[in-house]
PDB file of N, CA and C in Angstrom:
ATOM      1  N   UNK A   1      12.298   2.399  21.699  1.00  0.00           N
ATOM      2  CA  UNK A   1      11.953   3.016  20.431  1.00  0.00           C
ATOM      3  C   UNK A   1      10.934   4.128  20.701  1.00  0.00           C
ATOM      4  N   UNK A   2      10.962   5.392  20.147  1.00  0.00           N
ATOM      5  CA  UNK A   2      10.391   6.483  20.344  1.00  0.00           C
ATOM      6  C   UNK A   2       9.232   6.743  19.381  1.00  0.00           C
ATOM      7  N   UNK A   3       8.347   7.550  19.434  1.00  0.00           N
ATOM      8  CA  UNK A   3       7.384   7.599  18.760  1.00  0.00           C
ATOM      9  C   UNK A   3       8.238   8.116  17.441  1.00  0.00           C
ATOM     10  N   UNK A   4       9.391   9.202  18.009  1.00  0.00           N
ATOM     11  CA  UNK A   4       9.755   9.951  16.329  1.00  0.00           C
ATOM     12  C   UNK A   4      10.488   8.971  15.510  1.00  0.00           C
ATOM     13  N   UNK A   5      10.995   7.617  15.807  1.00  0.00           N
ATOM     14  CA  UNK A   5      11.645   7.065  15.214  1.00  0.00           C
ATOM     15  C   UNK A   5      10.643   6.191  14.719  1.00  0.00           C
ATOM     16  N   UNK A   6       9.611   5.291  14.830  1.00  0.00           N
ATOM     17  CA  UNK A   6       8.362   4.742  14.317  1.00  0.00           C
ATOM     18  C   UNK A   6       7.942   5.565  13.147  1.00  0.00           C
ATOM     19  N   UNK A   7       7.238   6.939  13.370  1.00  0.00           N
ATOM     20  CA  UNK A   7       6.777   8.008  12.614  1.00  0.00           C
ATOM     21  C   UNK A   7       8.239   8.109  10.974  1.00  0.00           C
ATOM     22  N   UNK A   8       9.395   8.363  11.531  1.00  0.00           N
ATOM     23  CA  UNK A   8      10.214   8.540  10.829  1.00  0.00           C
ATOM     24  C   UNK A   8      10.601   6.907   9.721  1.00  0.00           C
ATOM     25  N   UNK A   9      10.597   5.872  10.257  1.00  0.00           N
ATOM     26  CA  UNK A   9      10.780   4.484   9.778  1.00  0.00           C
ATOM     27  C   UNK A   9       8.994   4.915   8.580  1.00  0.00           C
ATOM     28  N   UNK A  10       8.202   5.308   8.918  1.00  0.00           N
ATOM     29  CA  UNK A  10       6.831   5.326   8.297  1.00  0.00           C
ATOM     30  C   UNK A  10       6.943   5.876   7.215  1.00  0.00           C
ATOM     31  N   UNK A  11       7.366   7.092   7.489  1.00  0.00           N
ATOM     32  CA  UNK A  11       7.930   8.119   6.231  1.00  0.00           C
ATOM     33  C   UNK A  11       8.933   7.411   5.387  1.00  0.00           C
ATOM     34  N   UNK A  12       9.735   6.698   5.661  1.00  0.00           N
ATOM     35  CA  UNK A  12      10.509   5.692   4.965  1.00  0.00           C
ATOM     36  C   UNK A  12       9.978   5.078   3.911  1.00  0.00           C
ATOM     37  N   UNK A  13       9.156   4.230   4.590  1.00  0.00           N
ATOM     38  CA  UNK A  13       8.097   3.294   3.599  1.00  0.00           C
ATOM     39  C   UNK A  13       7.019   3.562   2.847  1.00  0.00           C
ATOM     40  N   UNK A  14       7.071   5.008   3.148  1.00  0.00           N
ATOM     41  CA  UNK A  14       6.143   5.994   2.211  1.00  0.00           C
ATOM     42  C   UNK A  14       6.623   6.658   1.630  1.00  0.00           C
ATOM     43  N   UNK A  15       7.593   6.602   1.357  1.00  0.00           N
ATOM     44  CA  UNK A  15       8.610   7.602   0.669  1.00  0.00           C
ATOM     45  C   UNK A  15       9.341   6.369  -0.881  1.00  0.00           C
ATOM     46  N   UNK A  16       9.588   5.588  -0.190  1.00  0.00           N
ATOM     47  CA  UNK A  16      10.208   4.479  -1.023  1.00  0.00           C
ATOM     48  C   UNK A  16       8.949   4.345  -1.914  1.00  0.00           C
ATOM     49  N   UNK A  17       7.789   3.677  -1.420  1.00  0.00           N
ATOM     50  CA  UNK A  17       6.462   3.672  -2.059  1.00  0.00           C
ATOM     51  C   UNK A  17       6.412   4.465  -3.144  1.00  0.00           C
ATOM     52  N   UNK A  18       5.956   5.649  -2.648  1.00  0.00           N
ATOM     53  CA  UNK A  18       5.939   6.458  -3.784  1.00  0.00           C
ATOM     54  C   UNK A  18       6.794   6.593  -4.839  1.00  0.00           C
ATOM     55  N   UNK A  19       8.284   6.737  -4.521  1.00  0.00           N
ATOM     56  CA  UNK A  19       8.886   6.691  -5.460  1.00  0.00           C
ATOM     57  C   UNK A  19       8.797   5.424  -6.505  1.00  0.00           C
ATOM     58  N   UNK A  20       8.647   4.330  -6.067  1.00  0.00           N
ATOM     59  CA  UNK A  20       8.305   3.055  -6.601  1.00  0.00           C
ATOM     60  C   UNK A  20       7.344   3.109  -7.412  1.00  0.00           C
ATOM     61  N   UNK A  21       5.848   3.385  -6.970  1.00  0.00           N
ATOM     62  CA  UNK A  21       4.909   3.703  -7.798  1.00  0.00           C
ATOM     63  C   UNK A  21       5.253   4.772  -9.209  1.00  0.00           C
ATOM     64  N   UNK A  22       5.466   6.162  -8.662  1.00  0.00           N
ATOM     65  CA  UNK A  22       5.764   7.373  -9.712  1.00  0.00           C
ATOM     66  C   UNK A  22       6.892   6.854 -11.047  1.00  0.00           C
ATOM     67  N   UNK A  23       7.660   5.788 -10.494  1.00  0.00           N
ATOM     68  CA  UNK A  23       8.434   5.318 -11.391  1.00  0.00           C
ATOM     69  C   UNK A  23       8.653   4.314 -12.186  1.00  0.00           C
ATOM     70  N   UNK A  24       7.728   3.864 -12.005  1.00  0.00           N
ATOM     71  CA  UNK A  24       8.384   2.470 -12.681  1.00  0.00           C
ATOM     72  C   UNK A  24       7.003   2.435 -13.330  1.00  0.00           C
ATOM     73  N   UNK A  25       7.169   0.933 -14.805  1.00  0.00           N
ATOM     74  CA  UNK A  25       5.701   1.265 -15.622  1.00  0.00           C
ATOM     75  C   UNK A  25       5.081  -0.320 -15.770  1.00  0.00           C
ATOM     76  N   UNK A  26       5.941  -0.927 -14.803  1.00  0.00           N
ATOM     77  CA  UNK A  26       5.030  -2.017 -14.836  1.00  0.00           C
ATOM     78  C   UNK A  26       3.889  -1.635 -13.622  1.00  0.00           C
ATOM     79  N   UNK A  27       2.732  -2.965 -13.957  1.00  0.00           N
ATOM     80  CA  UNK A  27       1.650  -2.545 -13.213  1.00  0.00           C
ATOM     81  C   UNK A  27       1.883  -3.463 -11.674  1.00  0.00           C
ATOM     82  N   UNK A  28       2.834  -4.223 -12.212  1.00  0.00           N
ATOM     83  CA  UNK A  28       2.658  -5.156 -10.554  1.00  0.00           C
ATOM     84  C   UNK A  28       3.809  -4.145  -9.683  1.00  0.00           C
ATOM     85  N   UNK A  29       4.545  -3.292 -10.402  1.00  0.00           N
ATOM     86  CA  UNK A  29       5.651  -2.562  -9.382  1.00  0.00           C
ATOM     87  C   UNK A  29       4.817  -1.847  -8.999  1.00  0.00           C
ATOM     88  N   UNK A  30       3.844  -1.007  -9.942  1.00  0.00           N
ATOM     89  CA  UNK A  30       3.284   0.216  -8.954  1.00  0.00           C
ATOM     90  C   UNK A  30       2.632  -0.308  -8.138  1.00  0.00           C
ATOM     91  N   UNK A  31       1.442  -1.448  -8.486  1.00  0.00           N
ATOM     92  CA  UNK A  31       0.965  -2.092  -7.041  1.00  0.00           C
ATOM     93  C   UNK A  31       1.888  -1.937  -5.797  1.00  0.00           C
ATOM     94  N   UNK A  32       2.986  -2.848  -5.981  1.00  0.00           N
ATOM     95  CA  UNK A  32       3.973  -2.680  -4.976  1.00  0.00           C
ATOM     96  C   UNK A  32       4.050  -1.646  -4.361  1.00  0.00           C
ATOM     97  N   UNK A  33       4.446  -0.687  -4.801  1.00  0.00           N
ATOM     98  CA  UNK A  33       4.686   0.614  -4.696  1.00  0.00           C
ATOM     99  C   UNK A  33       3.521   1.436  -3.720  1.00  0.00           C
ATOM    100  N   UNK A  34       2.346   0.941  -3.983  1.00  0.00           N
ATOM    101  CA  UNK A  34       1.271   1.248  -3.263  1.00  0.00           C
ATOM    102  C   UNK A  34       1.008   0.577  -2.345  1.00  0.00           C
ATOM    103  N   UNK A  35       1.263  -0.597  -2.238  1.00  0.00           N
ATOM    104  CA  UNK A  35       1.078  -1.474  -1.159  1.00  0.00           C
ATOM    105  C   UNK A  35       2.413  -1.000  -0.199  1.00  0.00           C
ATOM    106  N   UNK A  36       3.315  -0.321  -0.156  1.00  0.00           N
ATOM    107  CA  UNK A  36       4.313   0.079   0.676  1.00  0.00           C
ATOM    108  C   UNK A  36       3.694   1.246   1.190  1.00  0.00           C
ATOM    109  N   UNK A  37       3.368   2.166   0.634  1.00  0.00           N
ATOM    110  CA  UNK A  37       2.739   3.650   0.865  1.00  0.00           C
ATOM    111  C   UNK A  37       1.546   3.096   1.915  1.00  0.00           C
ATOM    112  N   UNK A  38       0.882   2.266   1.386  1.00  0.00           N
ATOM    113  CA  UNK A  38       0.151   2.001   2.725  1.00  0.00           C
ATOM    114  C   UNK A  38       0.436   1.638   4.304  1.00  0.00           C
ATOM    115  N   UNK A  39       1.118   0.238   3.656  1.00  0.00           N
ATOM    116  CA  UNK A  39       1.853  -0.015   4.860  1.00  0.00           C
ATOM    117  C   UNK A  39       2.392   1.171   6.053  1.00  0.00           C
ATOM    118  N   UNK A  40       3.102   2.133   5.490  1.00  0.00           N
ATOM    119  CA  UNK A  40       3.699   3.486   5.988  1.00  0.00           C
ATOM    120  C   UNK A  40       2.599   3.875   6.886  1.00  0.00           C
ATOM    121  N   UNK A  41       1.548   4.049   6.262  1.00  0.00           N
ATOM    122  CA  UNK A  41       0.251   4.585   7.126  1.00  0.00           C
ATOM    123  C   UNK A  41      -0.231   3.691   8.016  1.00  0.00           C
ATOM    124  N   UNK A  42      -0.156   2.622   7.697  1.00  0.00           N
ATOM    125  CA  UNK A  42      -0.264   1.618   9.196  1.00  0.00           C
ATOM    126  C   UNK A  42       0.257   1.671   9.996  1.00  0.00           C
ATOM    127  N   UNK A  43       1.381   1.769   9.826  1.00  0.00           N
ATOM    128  CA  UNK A  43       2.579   1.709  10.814  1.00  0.00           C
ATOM    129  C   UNK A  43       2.581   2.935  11.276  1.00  0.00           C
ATOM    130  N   UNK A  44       2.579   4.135  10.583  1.00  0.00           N
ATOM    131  CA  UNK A  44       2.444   5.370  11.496  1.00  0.00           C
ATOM    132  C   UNK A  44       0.903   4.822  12.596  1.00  0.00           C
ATOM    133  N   UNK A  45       0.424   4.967  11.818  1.00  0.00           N
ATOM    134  CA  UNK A  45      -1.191   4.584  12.632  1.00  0.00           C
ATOM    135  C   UNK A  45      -1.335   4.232  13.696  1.00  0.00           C
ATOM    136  N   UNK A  46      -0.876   2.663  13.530  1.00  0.00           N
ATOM    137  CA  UNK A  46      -0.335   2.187  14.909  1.00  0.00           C
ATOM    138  C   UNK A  46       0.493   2.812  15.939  1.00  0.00           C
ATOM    139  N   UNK A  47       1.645   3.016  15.901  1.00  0.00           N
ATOM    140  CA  UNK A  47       2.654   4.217  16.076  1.00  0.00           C
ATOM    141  C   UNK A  47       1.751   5.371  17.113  1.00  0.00           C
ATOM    142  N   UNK A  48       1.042   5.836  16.363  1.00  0.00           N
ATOM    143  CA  UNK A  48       0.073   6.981  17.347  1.00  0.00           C
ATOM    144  C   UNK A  48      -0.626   5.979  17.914  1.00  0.00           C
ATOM    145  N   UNK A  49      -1.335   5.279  17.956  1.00  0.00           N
ATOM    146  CA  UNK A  49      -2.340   4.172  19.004  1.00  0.00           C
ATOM    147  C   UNK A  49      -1.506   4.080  20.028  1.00  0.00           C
ATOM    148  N   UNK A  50      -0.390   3.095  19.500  1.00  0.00           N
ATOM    149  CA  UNK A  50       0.556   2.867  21.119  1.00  0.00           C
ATOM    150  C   UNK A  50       1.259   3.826  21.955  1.00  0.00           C
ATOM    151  N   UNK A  51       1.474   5.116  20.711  1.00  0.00           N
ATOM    152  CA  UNK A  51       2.054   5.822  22.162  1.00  0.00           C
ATOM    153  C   UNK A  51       1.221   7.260  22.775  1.00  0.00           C
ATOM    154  N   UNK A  52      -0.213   7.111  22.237  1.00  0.00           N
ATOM    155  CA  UNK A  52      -1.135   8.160  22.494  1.00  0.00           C
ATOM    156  C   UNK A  52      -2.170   8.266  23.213  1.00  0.00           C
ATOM    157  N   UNK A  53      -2.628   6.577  22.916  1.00  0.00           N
ATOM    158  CA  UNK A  53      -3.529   6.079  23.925  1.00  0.00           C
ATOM    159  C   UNK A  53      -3.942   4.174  23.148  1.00  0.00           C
ATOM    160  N   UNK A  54      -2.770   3.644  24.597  1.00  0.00           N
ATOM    161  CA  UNK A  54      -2.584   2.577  24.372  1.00  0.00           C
ATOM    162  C   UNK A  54      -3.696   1.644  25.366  1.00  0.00           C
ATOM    163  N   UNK A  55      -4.322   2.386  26.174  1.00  0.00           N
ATOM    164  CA  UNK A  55      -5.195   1.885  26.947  1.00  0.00           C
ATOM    165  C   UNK A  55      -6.567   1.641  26.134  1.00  0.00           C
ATOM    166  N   UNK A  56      -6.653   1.597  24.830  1.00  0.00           N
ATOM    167  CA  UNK A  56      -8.126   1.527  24.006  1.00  0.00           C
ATOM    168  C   UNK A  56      -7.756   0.676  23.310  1.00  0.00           C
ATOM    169  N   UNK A  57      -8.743  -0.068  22.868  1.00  0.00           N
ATOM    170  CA  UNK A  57      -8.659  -1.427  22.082  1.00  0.00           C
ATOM    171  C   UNK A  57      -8.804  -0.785  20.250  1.00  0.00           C
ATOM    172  N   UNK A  58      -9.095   0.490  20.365  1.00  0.00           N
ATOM    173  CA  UNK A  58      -9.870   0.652  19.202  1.00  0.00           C
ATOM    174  C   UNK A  58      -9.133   1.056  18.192  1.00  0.00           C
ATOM    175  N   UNK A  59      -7.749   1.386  18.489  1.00  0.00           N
ATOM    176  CA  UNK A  59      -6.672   1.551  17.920  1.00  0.00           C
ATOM    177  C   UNK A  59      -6.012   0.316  17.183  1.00  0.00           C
ATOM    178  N   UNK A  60      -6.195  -0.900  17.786  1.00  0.00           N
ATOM    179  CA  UNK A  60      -5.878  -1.842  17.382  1.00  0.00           C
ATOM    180  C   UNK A  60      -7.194  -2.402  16.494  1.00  0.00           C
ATOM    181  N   UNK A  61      -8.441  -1.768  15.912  1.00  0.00           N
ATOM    182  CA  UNK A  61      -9.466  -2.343  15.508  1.00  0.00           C
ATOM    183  C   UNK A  61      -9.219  -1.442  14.047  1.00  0.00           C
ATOM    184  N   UNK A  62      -8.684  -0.351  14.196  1.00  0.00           N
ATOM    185  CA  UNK A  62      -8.641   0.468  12.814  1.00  0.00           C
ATOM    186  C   UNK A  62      -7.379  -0.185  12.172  1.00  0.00           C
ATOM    187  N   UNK A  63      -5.903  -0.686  12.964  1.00  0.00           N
ATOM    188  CA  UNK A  63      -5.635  -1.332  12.324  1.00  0.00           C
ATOM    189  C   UNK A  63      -5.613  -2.289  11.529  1.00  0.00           C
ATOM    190  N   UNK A  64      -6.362  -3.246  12.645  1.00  0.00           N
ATOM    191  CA  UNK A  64      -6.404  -4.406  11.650  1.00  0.00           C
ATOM    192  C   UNK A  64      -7.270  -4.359  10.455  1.00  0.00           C
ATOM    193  N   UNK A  65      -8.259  -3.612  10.918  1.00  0.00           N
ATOM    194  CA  UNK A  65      -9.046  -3.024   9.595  1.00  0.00           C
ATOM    195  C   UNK A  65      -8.577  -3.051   8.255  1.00  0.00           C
ATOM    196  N   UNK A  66      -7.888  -2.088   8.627  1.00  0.00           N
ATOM    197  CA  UNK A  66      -6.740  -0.988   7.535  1.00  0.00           C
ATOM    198  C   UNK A  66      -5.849  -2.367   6.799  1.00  0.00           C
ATOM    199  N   UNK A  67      -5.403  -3.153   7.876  1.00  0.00           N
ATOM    200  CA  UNK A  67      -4.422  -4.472   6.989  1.00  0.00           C
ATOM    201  C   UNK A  67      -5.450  -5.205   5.838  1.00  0.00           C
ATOM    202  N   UNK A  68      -6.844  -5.708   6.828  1.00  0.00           N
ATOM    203  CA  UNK A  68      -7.654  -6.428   5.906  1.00  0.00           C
ATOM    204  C   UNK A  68      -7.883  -5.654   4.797  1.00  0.00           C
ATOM    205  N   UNK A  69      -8.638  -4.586   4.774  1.00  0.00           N
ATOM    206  CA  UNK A  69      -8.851  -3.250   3.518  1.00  0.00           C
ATOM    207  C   UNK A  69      -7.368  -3.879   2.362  1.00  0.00           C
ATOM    208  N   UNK A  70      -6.128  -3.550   2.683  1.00  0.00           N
ATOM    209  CA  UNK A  70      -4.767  -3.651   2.159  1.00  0.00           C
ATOM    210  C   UNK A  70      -4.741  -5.046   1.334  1.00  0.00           C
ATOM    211  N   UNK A  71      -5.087  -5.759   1.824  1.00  0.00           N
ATOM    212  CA  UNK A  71      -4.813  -7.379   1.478  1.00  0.00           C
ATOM    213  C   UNK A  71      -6.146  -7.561   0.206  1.00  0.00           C
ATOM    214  N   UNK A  72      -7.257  -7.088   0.867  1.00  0.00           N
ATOM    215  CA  UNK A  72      -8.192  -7.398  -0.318  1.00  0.00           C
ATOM    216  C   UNK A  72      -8.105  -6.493  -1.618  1.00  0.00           C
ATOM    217  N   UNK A  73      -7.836  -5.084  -1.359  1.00  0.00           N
ATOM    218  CA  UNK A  73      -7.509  -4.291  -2.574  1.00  0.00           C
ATOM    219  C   UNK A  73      -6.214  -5.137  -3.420  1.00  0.00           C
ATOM    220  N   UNK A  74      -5.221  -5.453  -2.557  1.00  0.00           N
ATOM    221  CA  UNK A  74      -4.090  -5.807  -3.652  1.00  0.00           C
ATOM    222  C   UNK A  74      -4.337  -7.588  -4.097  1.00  0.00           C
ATOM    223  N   UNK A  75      -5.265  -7.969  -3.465  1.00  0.00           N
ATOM    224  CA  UNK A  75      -5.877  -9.048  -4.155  1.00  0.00           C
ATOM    225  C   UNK A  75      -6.779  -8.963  -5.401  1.00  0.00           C
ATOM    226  N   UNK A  76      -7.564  -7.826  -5.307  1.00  0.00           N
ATOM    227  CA  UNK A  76      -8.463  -7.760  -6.186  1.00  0.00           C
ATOM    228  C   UNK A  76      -7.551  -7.167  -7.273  1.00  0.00           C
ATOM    229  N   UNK A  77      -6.585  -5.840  -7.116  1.00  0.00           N
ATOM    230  CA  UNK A  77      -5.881  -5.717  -8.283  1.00  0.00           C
ATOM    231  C   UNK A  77      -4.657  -6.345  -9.014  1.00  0.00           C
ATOM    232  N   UNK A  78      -4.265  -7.800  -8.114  1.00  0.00           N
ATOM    233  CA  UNK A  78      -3.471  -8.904  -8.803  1.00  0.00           C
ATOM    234  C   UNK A  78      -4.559 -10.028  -9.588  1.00  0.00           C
ATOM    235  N   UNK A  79      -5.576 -10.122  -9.185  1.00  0.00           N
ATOM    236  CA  UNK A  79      -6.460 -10.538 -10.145  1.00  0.00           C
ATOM    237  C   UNK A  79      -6.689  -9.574 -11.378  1.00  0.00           C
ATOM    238  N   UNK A  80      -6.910  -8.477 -11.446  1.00  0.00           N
ATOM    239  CA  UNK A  80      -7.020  -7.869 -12.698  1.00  0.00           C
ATOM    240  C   UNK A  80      -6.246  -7.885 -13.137  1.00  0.00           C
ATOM    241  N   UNK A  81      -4.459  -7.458 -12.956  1.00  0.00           N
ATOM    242  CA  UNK A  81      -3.492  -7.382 -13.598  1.00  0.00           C
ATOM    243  C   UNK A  81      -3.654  -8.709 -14.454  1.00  0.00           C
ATOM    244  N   UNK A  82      -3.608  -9.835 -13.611  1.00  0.00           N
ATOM    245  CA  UNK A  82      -3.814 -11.683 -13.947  1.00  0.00           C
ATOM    246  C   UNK A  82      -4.343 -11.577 -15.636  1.00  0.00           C
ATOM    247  N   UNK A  83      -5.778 -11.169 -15.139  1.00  0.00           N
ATOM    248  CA  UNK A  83      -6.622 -11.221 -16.350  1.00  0.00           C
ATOM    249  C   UNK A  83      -6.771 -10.303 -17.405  1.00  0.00           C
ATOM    250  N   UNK A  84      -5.947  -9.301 -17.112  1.00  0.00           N
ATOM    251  CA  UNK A  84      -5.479  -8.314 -18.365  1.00  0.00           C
ATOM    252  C   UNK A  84      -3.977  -9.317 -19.039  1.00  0.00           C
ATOM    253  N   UNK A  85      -3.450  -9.515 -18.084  1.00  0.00           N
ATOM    254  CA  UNK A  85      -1.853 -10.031 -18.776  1.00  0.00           C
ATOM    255  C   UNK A  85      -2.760 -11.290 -19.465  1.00  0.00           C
ATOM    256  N   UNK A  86      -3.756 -12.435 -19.071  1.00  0.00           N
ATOM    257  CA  UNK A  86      -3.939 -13.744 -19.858  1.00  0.00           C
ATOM    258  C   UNK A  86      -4.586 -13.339 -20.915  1.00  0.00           C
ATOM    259  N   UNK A  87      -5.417 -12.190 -21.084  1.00  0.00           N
ATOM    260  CA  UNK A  87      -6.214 -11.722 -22.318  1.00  0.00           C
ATOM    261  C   UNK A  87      -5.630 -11.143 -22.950  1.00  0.00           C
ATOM    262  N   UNK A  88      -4.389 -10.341 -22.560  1.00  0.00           N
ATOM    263  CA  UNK A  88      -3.976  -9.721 -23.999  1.00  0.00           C
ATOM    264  C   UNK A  88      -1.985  -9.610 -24.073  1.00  0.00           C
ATOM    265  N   UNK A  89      -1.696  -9.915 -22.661  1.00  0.00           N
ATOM    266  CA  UNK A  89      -0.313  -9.902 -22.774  1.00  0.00           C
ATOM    267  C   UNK A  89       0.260  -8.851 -22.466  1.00  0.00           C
ATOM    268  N   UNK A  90      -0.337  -7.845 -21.899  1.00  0.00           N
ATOM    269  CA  UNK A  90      -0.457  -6.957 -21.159  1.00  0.00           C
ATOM    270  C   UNK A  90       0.439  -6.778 -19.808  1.00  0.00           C
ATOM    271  N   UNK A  91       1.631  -6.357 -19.609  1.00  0.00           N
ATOM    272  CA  UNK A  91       2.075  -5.762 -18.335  1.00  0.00           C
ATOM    273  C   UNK A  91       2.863  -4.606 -17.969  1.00  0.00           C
ATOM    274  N   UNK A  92       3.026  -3.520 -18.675  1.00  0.00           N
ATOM    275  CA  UNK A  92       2.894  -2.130 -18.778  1.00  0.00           C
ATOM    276  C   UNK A  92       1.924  -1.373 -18.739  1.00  0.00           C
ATOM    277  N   UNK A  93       2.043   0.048 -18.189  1.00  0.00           N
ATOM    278  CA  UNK A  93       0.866   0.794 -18.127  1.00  0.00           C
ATOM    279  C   UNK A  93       0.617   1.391 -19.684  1.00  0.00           C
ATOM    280  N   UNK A  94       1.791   1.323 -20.331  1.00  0.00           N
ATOM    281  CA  UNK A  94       1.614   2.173 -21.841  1.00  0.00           C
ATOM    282  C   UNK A  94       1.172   1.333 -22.489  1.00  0.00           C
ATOM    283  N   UNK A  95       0.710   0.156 -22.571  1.00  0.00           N
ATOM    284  CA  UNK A  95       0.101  -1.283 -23.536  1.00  0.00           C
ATOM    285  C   UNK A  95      -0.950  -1.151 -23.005  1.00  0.00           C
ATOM    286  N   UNK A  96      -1.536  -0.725 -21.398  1.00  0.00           N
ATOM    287  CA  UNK A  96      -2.874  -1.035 -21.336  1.00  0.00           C
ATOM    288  C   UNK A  96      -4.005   0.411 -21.511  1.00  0.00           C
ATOM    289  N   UNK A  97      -3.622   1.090 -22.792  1.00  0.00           N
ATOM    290  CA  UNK A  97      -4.086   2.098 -23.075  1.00  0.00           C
ATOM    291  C   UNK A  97      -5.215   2.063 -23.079  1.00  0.00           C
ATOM    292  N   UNK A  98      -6.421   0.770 -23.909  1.00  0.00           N
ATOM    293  CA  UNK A  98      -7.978   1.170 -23.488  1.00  0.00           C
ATOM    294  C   UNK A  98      -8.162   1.142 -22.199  1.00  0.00           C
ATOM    295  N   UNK A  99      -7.724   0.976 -20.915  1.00  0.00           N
ATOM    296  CA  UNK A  99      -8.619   1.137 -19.896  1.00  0.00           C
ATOM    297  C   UNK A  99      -8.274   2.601 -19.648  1.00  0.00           C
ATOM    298  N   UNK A 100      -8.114   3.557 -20.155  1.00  0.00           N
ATOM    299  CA  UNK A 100      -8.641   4.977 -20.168  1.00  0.00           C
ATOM    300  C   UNK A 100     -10.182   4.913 -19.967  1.00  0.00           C
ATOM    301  N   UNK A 101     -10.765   6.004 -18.391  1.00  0.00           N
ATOM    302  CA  UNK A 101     -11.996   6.248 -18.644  1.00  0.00           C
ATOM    303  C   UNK A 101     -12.816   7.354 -19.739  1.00  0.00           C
TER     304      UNK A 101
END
């Protein structure tokens, strides 16, 4: 497997992402949607670590980083979704009009 085919599989999952997010109006799809777009960037990420300079550990330290970062954001915003949907019934972006800043 080549770096352009990693890079290209990345763009994939960032591409799908986005479209996922931009489209759809529930709030747990766009999560989704964002949680793919990331992923993409990991995987490119990685992708350049291993085939740029695979002799450093530190490549593998921004990743895992980057996963933990991933896991706690979409934790923290499946808890909010949670507690917007139990308080008001809420799971569209056009119903959850007061959280305008």
């Amino acid at each position: 497997m080549t770096l352009e085919l990693v890079l290209m599989l990345a763009a994939g999952l960032f591409s799908v992402g986005l479209f996922g997010a931009l489209s759809q109006q529930s709030i747990v799809m766009i999560m989704m949607g964002i949680e793919l777009m990331i992923g993409g960037v990991i995987v490119a990420a990685a992708a350049f670590w291993h085939y740029l300079a695979p002799a450093t550990a530190s490549g593998q330290v921004v990743v895992v980083a980057a996963v933990v970062a991933m896991a706690v954001e979409m934790a923290m915003g499946f808890a909010v979704v949670t507690a917007i949907y139990r308080a008001r019934q809420v799971d569209m972006t056009d119903m959850a009009e007061d959280l305008k800043g």
